[in-house]
Protein backbone atom coordinates (compact mmCIF):
# COMPACT_ATOMS: atom_id res chain seq x y z
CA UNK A 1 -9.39 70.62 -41.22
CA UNK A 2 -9.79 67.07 -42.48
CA UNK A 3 -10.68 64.15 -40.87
CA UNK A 4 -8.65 61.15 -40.75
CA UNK A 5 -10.10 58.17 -40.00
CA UNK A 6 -8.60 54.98 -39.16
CA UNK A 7 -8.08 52.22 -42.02
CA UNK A 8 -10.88 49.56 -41.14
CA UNK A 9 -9.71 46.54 -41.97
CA UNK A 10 -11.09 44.04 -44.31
CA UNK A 11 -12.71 40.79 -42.88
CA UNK A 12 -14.34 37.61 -45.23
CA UNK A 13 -17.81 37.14 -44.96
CA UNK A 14 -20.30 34.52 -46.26
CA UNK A 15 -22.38 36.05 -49.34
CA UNK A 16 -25.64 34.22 -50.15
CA UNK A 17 -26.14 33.97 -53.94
CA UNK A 18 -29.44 33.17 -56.48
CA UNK A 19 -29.11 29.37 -57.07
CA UNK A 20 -26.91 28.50 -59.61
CA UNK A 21 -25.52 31.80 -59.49
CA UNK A 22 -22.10 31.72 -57.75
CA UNK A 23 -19.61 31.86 -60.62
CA UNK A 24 -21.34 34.51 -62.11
CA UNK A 25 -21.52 36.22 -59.31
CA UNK A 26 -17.91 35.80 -58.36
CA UNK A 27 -17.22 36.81 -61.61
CA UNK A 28 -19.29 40.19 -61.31
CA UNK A 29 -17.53 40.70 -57.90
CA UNK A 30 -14.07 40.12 -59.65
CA UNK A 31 -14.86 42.87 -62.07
CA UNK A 32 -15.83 45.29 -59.15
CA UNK A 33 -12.60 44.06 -57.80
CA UNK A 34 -13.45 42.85 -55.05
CA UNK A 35 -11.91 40.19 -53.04
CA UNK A 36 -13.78 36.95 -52.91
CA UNK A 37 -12.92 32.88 -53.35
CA UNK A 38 -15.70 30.39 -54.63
CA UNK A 39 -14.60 26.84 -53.27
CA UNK A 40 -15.25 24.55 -56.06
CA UNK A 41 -14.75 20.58 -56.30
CA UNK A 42 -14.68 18.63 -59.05
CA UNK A 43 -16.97 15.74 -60.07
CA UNK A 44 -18.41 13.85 -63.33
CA UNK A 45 -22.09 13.88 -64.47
CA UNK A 46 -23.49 10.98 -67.10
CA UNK A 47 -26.02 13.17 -68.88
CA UNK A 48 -28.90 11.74 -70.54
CA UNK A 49 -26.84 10.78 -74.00
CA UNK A 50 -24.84 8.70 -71.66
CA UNK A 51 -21.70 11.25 -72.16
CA UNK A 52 -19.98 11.74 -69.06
CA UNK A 53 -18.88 15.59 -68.44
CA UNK A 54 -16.70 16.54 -65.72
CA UNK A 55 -18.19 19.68 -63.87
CA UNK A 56 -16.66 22.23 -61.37
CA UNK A 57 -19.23 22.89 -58.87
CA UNK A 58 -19.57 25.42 -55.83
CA UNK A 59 -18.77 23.45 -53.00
CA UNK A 60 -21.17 25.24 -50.62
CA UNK A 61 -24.61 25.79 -52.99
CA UNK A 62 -25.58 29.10 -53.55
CA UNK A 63 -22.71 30.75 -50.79
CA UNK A 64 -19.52 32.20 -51.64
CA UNK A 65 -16.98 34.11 -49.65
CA UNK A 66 -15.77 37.98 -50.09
CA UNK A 67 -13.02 39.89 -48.19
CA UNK A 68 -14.35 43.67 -47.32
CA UNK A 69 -14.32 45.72 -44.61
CA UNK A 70 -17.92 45.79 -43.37
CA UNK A 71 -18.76 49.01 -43.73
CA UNK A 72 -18.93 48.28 -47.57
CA UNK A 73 -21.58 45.42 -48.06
CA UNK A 74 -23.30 47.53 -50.00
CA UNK A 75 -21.32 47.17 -52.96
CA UNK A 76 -20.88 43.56 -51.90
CA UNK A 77 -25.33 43.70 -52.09
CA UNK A 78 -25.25 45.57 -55.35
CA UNK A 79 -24.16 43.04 -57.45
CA UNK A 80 -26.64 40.74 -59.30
CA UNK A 81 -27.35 37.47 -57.98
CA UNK A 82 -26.37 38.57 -53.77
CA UNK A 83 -29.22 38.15 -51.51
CA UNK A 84 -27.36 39.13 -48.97
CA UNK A 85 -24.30 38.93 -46.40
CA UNK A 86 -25.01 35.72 -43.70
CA UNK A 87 -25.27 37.11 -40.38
CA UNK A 88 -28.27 39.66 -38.60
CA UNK A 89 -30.29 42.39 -39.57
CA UNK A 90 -28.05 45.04 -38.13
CA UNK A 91 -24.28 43.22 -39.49
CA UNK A 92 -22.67 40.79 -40.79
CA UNK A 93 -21.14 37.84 -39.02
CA UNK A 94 -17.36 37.41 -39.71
CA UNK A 95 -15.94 34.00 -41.35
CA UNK A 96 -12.51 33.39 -39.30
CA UNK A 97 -9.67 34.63 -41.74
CA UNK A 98 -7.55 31.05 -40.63
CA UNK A 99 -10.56 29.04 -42.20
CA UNK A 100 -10.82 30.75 -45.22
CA UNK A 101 -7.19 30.55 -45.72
CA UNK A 102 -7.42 27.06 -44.78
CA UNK A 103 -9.67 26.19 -47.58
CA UNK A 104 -7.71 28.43 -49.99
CA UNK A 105 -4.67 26.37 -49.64
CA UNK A 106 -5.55 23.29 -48.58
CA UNK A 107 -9.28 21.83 -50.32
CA UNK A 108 -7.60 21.41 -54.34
CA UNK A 109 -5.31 18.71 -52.32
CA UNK A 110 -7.99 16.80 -50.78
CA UNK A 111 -10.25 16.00 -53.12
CA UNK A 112 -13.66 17.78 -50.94
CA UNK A 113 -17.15 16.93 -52.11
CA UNK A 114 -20.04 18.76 -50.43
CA UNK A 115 -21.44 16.31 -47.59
CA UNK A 116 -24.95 17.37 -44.91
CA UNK A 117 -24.72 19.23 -42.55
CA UNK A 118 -24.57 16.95 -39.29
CA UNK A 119 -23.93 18.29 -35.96
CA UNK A 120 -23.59 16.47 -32.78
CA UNK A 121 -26.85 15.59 -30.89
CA UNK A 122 -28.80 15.40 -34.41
CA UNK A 123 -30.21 11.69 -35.87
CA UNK A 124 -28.36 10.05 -38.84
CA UNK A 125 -28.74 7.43 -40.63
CA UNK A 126 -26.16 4.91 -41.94
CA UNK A 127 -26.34 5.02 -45.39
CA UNK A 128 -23.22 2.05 -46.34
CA UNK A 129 -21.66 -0.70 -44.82
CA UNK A 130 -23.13 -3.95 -42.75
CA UNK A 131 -25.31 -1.31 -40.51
CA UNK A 132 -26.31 0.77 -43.60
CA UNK A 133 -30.06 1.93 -42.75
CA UNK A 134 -29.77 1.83 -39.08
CA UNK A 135 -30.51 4.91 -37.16
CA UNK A 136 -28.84 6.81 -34.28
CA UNK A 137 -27.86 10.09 -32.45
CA UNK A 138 -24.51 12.07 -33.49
CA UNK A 139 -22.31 11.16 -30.18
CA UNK A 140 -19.00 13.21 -31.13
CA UNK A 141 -16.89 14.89 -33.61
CA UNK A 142 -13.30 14.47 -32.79
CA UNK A 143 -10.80 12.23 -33.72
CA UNK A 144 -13.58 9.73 -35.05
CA UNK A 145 -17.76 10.21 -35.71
CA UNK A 146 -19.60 7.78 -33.39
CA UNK A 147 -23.17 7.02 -33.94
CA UNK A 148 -25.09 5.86 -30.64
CA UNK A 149 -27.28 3.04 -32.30
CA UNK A 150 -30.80 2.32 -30.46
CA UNK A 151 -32.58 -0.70 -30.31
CA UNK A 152 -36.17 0.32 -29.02
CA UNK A 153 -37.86 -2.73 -28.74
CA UNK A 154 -35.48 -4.09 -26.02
CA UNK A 155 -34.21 -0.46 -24.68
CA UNK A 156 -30.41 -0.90 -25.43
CA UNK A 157 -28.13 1.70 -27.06
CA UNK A 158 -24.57 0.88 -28.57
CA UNK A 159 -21.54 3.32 -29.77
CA UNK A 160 -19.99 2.55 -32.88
CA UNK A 161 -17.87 4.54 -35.54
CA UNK A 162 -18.36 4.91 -38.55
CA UNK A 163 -17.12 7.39 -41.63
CA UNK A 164 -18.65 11.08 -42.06
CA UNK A 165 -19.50 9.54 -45.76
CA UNK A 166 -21.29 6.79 -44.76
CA UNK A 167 -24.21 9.27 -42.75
CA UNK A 168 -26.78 11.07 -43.26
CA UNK A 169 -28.94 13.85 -41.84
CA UNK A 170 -32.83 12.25 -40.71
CA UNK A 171 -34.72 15.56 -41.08
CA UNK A 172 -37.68 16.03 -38.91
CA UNK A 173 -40.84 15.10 -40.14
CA UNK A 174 -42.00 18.90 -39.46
CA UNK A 175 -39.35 20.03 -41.45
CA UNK A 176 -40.43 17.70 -44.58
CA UNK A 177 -44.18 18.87 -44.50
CA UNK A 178 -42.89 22.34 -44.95
């Protein structure tokens, strides 16, 4: 008598590469045939000769995304240049089919570049404009960014918006000692 077990379907997960390593990888996984989509966005480099070369590069460093069912990682983990899938010890964590798709159809459009990871509640600083070098908390993510500036000296705080290009992350001091 032969068991028949139901068909598992296949999720996307996050694979973490070797630096530097995500086209080959995603190459090696192609071979394998397996399912996977490297977001890449285009930019130009002025190399030392002053020659300007227009590069694809991963869009997320050293992560790339493959579509298995989860009981088959290990041929995900097999191939050179996987550290391994991003979630715990015991499984991996699911990336939403919808955003996957999402960047699949819609990134070539927009133009992306790869920008810091800021989330709300963290410090960032302005990095262009009039307030460029001025410091302040995250305040929200909706419609608009607003940075809560703070004025120490005289204990004042003011909102403003600004552009998700024009910040950047202000890493704990912990974190740079590291």
């Amino acid at each position: 008598m032969a068991i028949i077990r139901p068909e598992v379907p296949s999720q996307w997960f996050a694979a973490h590469t070797v630096p530097r390593h995500e086209k080959h990888v995603s190459g090696q996984l192609k071979d394998r045939e397996i399912e996977n989509y490297l977001p890449l966005y285009r930019t130009v480099r002025l190399w030392k000769n002053r020659r300007r070369v227009e590069l694809e590069l991963p869009l997320f460093p050293s992560y790339l995304f493959v579509r298995i069912p989860a009981h088959k990682r290990v041929e995900v983990l097999s191939v050179p240049g996987v550290v391994y899938l991003v979630g715990s010890k015991r499984e991996p964590w699911p990336v939403p089919e919808f955003e996957v798709e999402a960047m699949r159809s819609g990134l070539e459009q927009r133009n992306p570049k790869p920008h810091a990871y800021l989330a709300v509640g963290e410090r960032a600083r302005i990095r262009y404009g009039p307030l460029a070098g001025l410091e302040g908390v995250l305040l929200r993510m909706k419609n608009s960014l607003r940075v809560v500036l703070t004025i120490d000296q005289i204990m004042r705080s003011v909102s403003v918006e600004v552009n998700i290009g024009d910040l950047e992350p202000i890493y704990p001091r912990s974190a740079l000692a590291s």
